[in-house]
N, C-alpha and C. Protein backbone atom coordinates (compact mmCIF):
# COMPACT_ATOMS: atom_id res chain seq x y z
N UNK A 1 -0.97 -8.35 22.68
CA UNK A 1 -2.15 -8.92 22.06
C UNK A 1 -1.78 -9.44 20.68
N UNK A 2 -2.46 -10.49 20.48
CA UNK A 2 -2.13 -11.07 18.86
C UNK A 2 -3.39 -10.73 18.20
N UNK A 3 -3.06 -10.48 16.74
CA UNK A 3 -4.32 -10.41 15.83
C UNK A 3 -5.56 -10.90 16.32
N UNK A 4 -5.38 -12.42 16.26
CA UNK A 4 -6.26 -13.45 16.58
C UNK A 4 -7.16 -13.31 17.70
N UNK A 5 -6.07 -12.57 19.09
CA UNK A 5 -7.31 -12.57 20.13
C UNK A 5 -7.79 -11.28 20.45
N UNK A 6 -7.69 -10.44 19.12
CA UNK A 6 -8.34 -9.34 18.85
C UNK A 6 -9.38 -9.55 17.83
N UNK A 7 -9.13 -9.65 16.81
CA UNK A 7 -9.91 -9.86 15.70
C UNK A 7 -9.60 -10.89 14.86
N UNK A 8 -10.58 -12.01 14.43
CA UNK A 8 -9.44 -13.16 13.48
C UNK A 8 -10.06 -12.89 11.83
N UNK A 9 -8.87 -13.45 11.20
CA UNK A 9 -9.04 -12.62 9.88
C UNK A 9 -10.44 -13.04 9.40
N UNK A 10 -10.96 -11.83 8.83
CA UNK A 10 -12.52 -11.87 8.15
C UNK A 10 -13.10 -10.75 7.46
N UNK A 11 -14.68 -9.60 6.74
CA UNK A 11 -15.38 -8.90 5.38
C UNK A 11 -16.15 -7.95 5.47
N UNK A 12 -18.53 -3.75 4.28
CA UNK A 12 -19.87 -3.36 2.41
C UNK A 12 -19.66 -2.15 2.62
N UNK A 13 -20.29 -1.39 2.23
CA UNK A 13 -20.29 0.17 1.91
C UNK A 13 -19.54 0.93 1.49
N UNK A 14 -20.30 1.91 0.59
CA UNK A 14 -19.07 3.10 -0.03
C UNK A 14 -18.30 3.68 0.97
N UNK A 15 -17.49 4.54 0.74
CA UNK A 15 -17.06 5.85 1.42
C UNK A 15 -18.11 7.12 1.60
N UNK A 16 -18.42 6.92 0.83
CA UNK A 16 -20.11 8.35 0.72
C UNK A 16 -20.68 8.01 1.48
N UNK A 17 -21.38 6.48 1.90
CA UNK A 17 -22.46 5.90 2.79
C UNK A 17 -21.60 5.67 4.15
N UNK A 18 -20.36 5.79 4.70
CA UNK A 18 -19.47 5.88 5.76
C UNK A 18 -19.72 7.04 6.29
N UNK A 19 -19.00 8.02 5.29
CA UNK A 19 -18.78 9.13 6.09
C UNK A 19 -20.77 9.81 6.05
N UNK A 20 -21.77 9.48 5.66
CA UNK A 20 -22.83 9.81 5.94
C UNK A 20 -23.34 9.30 7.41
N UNK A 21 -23.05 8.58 7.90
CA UNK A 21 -23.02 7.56 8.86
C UNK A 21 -23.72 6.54 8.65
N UNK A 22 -23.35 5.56 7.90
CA UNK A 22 -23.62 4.26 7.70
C UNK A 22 -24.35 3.29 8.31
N UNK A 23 -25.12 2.35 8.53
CA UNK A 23 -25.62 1.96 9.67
C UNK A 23 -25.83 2.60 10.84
N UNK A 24 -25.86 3.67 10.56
CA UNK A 24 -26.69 4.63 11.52
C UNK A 24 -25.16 5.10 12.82
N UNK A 25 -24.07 5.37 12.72
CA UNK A 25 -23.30 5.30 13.53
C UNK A 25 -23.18 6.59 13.38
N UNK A 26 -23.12 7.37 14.79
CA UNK A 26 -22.28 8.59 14.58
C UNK A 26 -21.02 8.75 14.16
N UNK A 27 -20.14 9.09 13.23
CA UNK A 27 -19.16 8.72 12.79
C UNK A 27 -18.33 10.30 14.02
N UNK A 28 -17.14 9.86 14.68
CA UNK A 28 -16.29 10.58 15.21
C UNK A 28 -15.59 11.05 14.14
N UNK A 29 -14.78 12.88 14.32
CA UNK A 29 -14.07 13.25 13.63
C UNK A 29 -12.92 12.81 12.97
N UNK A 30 -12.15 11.61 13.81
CA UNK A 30 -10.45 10.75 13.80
C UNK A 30 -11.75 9.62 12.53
N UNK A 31 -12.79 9.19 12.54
CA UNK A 31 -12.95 8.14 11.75
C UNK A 31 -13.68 8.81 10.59
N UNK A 32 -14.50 9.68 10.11
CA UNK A 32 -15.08 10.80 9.14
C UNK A 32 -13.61 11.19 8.24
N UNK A 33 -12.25 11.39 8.99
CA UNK A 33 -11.45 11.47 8.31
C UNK A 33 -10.49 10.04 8.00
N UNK A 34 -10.52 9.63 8.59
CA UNK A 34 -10.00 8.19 8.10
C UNK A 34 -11.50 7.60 6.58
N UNK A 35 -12.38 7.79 6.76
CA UNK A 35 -12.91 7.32 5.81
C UNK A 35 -13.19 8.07 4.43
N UNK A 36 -12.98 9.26 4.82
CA UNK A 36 -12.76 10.33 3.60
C UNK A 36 -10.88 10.34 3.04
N UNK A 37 -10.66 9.45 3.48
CA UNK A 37 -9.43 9.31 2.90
C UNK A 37 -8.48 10.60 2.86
N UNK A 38 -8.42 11.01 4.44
CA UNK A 38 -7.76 11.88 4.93
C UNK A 38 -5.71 12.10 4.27
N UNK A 39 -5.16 12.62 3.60
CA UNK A 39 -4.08 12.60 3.22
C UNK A 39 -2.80 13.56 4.14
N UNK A 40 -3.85 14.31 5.07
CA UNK A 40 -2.93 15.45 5.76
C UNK A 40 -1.67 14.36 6.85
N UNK A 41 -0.30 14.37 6.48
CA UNK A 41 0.14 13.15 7.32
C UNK A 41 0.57 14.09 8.66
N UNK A 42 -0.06 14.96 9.34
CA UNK A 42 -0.31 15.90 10.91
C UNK A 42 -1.57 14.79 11.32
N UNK A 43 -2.65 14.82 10.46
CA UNK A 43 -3.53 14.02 11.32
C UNK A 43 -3.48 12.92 11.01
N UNK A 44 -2.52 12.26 10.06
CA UNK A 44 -2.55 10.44 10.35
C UNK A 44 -1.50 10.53 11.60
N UNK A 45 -0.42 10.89 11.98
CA UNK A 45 -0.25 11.07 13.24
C UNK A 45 -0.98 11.04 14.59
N UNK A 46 -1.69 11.97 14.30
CA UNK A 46 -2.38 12.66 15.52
C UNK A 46 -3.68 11.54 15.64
N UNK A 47 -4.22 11.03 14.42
CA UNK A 47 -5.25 9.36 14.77
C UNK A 47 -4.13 8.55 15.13
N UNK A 48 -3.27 8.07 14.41
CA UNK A 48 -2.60 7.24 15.47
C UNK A 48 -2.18 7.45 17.20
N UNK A 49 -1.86 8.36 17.42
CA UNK A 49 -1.39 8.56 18.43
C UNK A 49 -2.52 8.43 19.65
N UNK A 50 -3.70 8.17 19.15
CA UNK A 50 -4.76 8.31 20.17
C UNK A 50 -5.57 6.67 19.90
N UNK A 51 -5.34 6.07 21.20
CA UNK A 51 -5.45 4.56 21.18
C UNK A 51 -6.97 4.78 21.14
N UNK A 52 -7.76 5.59 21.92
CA UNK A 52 -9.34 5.67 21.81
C UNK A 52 -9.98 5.75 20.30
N UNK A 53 -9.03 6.18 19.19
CA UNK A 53 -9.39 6.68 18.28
C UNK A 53 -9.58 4.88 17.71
N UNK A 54 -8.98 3.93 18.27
CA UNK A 54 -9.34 2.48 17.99
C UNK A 54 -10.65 2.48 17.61
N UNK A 55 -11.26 2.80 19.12
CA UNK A 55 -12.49 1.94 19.56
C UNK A 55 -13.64 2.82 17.95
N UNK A 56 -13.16 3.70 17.68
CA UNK A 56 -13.89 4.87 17.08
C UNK A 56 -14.21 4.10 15.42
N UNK A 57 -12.65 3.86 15.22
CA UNK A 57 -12.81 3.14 13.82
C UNK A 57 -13.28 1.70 13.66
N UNK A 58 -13.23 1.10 14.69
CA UNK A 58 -13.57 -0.61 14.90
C UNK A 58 -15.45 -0.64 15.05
N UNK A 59 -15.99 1.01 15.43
CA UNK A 59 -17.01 0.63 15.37
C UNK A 59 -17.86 1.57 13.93
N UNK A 60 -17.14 1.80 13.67
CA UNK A 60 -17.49 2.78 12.22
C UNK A 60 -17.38 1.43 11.38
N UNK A 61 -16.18 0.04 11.42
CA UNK A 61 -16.58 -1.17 10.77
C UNK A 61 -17.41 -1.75 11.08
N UNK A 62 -17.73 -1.83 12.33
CA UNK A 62 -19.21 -2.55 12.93
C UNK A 62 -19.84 -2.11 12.46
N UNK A 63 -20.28 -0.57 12.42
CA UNK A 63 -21.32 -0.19 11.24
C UNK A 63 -21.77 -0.63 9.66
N UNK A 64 -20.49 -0.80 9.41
CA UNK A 64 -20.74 -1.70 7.80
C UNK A 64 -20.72 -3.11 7.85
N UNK A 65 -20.46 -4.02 8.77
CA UNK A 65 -21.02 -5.09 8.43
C UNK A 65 -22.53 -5.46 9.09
N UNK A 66 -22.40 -4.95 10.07
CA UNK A 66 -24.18 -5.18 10.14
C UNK A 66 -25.31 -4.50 8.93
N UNK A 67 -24.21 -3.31 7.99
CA UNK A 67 -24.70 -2.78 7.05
C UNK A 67 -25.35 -4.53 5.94
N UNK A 68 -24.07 -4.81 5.97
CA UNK A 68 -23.38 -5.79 4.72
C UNK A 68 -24.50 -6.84 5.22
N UNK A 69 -24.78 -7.66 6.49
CA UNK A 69 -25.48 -8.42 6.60
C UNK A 69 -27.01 -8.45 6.09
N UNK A 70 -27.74 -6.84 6.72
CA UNK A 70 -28.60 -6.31 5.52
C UNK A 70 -28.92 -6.62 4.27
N UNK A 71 -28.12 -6.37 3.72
CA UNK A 71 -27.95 -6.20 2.74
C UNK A 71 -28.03 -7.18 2.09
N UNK A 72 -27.58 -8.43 2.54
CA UNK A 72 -27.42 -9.62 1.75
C UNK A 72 -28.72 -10.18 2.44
N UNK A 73 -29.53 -9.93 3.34
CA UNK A 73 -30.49 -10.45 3.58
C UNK A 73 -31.73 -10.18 2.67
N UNK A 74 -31.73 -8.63 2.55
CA UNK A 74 -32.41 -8.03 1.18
C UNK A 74 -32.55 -8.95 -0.10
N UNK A 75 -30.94 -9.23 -0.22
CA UNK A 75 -30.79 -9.83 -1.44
C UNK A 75 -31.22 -11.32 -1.37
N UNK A 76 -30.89 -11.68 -0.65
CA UNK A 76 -31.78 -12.86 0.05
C UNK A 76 -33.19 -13.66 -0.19
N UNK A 77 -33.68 -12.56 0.54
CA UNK A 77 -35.14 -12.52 0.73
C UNK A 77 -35.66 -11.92 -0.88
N UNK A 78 -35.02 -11.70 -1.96
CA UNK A 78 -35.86 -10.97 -2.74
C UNK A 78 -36.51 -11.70 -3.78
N UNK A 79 -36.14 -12.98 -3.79
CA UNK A 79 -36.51 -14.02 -4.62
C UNK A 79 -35.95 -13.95 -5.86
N UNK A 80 -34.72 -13.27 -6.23
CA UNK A 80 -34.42 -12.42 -7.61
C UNK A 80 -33.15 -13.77 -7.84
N UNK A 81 -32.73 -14.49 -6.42
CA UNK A 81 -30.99 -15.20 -6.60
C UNK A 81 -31.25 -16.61 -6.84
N UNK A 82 -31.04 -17.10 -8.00
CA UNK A 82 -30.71 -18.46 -8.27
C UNK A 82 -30.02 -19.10 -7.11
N UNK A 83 -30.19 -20.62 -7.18
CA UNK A 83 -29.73 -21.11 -6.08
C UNK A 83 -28.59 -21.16 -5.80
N UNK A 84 -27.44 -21.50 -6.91
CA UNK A 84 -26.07 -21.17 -6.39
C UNK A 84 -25.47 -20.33 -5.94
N UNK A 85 -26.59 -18.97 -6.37
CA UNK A 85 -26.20 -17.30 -6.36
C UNK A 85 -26.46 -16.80 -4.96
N UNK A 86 -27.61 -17.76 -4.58
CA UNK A 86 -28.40 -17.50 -2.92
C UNK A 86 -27.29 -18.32 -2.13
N UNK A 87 -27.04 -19.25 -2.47
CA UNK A 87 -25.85 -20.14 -1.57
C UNK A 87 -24.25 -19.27 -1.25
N UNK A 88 -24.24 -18.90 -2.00
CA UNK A 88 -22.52 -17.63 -2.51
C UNK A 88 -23.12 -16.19 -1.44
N UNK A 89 -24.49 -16.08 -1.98
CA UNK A 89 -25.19 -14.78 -0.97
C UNK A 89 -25.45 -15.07 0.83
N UNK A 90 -25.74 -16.20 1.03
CA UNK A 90 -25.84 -16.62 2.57
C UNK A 90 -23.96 -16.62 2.95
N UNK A 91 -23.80 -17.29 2.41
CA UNK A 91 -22.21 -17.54 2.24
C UNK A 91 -21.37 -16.38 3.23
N UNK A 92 -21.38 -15.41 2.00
CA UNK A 92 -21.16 -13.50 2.46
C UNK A 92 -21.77 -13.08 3.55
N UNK A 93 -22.58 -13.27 3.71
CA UNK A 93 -23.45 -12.85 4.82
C UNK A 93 -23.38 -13.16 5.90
N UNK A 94 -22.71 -14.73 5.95
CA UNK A 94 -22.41 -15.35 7.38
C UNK A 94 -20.62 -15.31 7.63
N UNK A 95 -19.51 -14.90 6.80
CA UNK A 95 -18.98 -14.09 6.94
C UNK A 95 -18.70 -12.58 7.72
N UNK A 96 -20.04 -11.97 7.16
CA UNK A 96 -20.21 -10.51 7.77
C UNK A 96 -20.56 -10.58 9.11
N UNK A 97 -21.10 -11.80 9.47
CA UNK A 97 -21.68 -12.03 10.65
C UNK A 97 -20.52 -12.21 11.89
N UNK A 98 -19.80 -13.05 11.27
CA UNK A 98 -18.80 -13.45 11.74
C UNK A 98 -17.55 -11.83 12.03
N UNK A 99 -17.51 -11.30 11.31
CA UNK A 99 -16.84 -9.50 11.41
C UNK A 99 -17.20 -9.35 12.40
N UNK A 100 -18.40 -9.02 12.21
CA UNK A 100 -19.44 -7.99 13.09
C UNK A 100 -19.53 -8.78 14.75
N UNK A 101 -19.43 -10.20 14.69
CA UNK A 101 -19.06 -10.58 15.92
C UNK A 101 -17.66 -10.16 16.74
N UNK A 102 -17.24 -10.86 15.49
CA UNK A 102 -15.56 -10.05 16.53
C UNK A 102 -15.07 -8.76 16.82
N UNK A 103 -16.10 -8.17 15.66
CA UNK A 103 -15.52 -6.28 15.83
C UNK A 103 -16.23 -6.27 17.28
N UNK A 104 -17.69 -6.69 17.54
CA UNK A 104 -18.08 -5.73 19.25
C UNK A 104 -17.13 -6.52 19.87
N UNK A 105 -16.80 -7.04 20.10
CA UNK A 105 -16.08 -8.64 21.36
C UNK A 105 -14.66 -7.81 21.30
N UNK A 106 -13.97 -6.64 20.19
CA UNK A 106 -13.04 -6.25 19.90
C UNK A 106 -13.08 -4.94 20.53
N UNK A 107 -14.37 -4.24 20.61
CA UNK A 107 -14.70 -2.66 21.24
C UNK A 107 -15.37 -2.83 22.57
N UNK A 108 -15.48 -4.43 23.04
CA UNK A 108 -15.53 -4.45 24.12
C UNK A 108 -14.67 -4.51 25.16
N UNK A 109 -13.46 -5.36 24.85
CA UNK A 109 -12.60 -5.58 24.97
C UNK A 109 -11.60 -4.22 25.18
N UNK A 110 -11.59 -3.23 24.52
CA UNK A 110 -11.04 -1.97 24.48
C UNK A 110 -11.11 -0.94 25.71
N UNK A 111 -12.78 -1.60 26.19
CA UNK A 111 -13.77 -0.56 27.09
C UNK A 111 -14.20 -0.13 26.16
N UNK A 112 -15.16 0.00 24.93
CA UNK A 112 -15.86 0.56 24.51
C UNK A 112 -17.06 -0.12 24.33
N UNK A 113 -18.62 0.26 23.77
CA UNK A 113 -19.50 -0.09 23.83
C UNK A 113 -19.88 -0.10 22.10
N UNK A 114 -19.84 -0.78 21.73
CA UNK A 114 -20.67 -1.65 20.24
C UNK A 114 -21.84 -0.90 19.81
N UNK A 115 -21.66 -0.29 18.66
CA UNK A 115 -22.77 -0.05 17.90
C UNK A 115 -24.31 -1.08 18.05
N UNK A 116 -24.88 -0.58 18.03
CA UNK A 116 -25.95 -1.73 17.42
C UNK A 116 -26.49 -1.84 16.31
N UNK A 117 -27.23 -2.74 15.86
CA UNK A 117 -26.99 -3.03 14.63
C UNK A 117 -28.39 -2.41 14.43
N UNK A 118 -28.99 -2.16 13.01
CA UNK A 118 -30.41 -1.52 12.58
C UNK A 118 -30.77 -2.67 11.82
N UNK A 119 -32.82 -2.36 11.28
CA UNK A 119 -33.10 -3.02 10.83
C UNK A 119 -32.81 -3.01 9.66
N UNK A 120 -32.98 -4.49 8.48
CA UNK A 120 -32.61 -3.97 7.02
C UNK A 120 -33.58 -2.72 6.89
N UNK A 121 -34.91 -2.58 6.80
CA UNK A 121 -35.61 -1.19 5.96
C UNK A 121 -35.03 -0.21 6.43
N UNK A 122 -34.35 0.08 7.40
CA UNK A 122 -33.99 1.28 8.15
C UNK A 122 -32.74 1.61 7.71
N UNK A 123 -31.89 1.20 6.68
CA UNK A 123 -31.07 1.42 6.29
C UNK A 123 -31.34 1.91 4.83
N UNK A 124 -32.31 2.08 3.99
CA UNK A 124 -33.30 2.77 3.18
C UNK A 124 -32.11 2.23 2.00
N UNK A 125 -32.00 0.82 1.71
CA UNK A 125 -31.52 0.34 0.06
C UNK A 125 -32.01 0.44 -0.80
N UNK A 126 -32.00 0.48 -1.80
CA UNK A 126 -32.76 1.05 -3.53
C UNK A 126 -33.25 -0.57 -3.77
N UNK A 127 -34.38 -0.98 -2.91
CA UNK A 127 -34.53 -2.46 -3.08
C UNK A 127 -35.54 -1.90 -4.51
N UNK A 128 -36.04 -0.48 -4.38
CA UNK A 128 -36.79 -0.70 -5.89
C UNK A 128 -36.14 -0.66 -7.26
N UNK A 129 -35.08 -0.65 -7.07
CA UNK A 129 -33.87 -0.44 -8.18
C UNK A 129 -33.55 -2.23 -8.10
N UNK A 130 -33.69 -2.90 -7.63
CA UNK A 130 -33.43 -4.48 -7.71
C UNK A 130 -34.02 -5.43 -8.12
N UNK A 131 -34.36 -5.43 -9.81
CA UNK A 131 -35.33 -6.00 -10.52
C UNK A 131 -35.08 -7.76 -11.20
N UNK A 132 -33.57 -7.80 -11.11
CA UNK A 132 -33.00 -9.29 -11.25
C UNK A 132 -31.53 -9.51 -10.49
N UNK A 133 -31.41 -10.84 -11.03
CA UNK A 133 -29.89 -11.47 -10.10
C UNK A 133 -28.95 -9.98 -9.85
N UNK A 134 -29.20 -10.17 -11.77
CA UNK A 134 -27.74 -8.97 -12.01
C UNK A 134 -27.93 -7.66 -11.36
N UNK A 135 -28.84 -7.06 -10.61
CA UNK A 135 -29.26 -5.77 -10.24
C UNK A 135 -28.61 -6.39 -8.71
N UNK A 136 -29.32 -7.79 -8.05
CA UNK A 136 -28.46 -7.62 -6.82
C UNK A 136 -27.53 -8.06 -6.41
N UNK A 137 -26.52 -8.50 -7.80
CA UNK A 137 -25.37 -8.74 -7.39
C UNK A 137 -24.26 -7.39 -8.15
N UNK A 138 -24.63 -6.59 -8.60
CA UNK A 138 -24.31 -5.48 -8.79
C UNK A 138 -24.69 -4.11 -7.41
N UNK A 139 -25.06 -4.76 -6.95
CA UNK A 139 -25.36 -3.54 -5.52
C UNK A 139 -24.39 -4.24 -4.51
N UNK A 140 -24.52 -5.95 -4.81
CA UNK A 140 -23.45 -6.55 -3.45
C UNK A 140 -22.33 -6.10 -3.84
N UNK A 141 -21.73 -5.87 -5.07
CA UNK A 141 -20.38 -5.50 -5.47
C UNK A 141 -19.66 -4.33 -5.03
N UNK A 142 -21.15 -3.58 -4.67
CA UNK A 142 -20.31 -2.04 -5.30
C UNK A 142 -20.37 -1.69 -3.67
N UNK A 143 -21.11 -2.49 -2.85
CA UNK A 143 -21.24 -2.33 -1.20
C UNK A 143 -19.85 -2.98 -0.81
N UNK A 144 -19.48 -4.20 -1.37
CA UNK A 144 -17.87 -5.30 -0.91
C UNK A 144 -16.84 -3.68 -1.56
N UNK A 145 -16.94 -3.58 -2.51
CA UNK A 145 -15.71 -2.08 -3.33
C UNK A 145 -15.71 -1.48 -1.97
N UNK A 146 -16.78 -0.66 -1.83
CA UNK A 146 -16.56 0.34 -0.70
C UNK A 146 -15.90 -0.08 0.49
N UNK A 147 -16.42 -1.18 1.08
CA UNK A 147 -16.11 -2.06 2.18
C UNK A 147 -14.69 -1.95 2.38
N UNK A 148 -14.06 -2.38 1.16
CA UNK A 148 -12.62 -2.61 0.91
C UNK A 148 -11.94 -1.50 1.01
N UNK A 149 -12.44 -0.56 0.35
CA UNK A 149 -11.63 1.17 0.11
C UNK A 149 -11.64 1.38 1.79
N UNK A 150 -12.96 1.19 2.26
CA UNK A 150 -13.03 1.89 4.08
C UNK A 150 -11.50 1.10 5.07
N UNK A 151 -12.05 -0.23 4.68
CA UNK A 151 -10.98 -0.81 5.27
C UNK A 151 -9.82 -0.43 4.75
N UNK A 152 -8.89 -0.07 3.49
CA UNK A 152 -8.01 0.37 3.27
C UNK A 152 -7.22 1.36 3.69
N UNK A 153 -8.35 2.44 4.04
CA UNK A 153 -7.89 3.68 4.44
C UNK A 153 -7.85 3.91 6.20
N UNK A 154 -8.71 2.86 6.73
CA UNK A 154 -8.78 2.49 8.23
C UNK A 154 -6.68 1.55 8.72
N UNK A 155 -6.82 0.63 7.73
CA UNK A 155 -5.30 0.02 8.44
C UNK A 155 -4.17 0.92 8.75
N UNK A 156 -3.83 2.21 8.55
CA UNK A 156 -2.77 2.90 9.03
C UNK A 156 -3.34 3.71 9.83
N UNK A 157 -4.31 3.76 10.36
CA UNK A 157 -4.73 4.96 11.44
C UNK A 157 -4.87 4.08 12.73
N UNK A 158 -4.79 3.22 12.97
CA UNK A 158 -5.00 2.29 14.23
C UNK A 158 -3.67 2.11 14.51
N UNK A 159 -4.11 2.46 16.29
CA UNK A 159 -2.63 3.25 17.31
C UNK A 159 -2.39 1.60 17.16
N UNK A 160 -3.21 0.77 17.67
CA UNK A 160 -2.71 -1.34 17.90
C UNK A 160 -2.68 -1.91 16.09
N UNK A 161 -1.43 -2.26 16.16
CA UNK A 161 -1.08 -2.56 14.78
C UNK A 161 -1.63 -3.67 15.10
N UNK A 162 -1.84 -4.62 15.78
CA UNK A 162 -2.28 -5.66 15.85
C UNK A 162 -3.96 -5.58 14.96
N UNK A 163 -4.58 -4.59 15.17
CA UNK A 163 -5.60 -4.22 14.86
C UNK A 163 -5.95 -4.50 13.42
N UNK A 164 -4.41 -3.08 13.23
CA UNK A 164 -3.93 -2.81 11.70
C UNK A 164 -3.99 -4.29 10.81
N UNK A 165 -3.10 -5.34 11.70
CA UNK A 165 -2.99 -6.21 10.83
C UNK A 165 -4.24 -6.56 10.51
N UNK A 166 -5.49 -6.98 11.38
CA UNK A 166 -6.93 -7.59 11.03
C UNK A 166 -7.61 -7.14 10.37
N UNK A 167 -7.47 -5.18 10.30
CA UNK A 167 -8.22 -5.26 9.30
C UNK A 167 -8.26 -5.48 7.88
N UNK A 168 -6.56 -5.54 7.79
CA UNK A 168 -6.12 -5.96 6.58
C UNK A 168 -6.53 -7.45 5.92
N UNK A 169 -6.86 -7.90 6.80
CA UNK A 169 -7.09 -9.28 6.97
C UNK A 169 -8.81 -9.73 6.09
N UNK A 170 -9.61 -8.09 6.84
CA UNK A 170 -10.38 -8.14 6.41
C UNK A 170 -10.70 -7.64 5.33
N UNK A 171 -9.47 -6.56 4.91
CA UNK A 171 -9.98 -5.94 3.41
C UNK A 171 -9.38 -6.93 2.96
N UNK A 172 -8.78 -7.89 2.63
CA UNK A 172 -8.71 -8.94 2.02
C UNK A 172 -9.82 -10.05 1.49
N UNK A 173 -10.57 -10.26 2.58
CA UNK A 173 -11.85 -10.95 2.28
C UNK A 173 -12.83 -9.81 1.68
N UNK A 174 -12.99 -8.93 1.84
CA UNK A 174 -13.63 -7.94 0.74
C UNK A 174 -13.60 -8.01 0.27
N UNK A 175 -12.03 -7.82 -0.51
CA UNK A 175 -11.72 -7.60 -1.68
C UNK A 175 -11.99 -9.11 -2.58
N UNK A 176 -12.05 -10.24 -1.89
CA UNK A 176 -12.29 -11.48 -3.12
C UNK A 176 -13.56 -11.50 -3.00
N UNK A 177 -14.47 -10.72 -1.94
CA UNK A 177 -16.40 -10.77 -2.28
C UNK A 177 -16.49 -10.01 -3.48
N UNK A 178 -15.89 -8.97 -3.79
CA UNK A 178 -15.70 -8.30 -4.64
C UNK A 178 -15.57 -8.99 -5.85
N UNK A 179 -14.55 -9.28 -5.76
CA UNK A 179 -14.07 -10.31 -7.33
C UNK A 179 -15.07 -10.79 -7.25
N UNK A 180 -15.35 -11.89 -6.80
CA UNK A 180 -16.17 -13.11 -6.86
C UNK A 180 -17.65 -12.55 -7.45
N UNK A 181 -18.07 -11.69 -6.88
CA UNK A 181 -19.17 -11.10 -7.11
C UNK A 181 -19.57 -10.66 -8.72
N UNK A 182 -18.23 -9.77 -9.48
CA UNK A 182 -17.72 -9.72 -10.68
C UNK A 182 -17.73 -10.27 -11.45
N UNK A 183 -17.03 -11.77 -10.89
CA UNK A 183 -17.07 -12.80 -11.83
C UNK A 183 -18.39 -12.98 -11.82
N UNK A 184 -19.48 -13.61 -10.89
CA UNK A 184 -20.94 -14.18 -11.07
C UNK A 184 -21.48 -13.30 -12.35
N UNK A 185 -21.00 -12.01 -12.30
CA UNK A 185 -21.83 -11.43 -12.92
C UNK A 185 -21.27 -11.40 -14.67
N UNK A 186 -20.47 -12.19 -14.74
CA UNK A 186 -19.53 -12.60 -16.30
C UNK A 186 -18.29 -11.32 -16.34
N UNK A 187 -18.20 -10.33 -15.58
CA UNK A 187 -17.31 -9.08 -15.26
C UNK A 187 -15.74 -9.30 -14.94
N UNK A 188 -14.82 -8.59 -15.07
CA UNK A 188 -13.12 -9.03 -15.35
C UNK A 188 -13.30 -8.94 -13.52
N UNK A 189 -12.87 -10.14 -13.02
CA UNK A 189 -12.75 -9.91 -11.33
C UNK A 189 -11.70 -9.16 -11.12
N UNK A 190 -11.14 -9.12 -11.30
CA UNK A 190 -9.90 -7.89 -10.75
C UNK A 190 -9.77 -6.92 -11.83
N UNK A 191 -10.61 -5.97 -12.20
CA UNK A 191 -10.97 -4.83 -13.36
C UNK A 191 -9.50 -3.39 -12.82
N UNK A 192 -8.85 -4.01 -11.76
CA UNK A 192 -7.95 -2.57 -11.91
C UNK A 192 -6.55 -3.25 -10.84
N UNK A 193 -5.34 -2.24 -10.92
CA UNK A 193 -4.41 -3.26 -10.24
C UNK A 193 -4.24 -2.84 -8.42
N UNK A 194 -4.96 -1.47 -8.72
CA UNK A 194 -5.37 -1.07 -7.05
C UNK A 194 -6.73 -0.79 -6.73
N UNK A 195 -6.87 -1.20 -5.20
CA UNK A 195 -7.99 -0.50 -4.75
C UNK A 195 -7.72 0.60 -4.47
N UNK A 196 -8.77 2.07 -4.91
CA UNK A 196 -8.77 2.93 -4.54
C UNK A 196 -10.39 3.21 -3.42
């Protein structure tokens, strides 16, 4: 299998809102520890070694971008985003869309069955904490951070490196929603020299 006709390269959430179960996913034990940034190298082994443990983490990402799509719909809909800011916000969003397509088409493909996605209110965002631009492009930021850290700690636990490579692919596009997001907000886009 190549990257591509697994997943082609493409882009929320903390680690706290992961391992809580995020978009509502039951999070499996092999992905609860992949997202808690498991260090024991017995069980980065023992997740690799178990190809099912794929389908487990591919849909713990499905969980965060249907999170991420939310989210930017929130932000969206809130009337708070200037127009270039709403254009950059649809932008992200149809991105996430684009993830979240290829991740099920990716856990289907596996034999596994796709999360489904929830409604935005049902994912309970601090929309009352979102009083201007800067409030919701400071929540998109800190949802792309997490995004990135999950995906970080997800690329060495997947048995199909092919996998490995995409999601790298995708903490990549995170990681410049991130910047980008930073910058809108006048903030140093790359504020550190790793993601943690």
């Amino acid at each position: 299998m190549t990257p591509s006709s697994l997943i082609a390269p493409a882009r929320l959430a903390s680690r706290r809102s992961l391992i809580k179960g995020a978009g509502g996913v039951t999070l499996s034990a092999v992905a609860i520890s992949l997202l808690a940034g498991c260090d024991g190298m017995a069980a980065d082994r023992q997740m690799a070694a178990d190809p099912g443990s794929d389908v487990d983490i591919l849909n713990s990402a499905l969980g965060l971008e249907y999170q991420a799509i939310a989210a930017y719909e929130v932000g969206a809909e809130s009337g708070l985003l200037q127009k270039p800011v709403l254009a950059l916000a649809v932008q992200f969003q149809d991105d996430h869309k684009q993830h979240a397509q290829l991740l099920a088409s990716t856990v289907a493909k596996l034999g596994g069955t796709a999360v489904a996605a929830k409604k935005p209110a049902d994912y309970h965002f601090p929309v009352d904490t979102l009083k201007s631009q800067a409030d919701v492009l400071r929540f998109a930021a800190g949802l792309e951070k997490g995004a990135a850290s999950a995906y970080l700690g997800a690329v060495p636990l997947f048995a199909n490196k092919d996998l490995a490579k995409a999601a790298a692919s995708i903490l990549g596009d995170e990681t410049m929603h991130w910047a980008v997001l930073r910058n809108a907000l006048g903030e140093n886009p790359v504020p550190m020299s790793f993601i943690a």
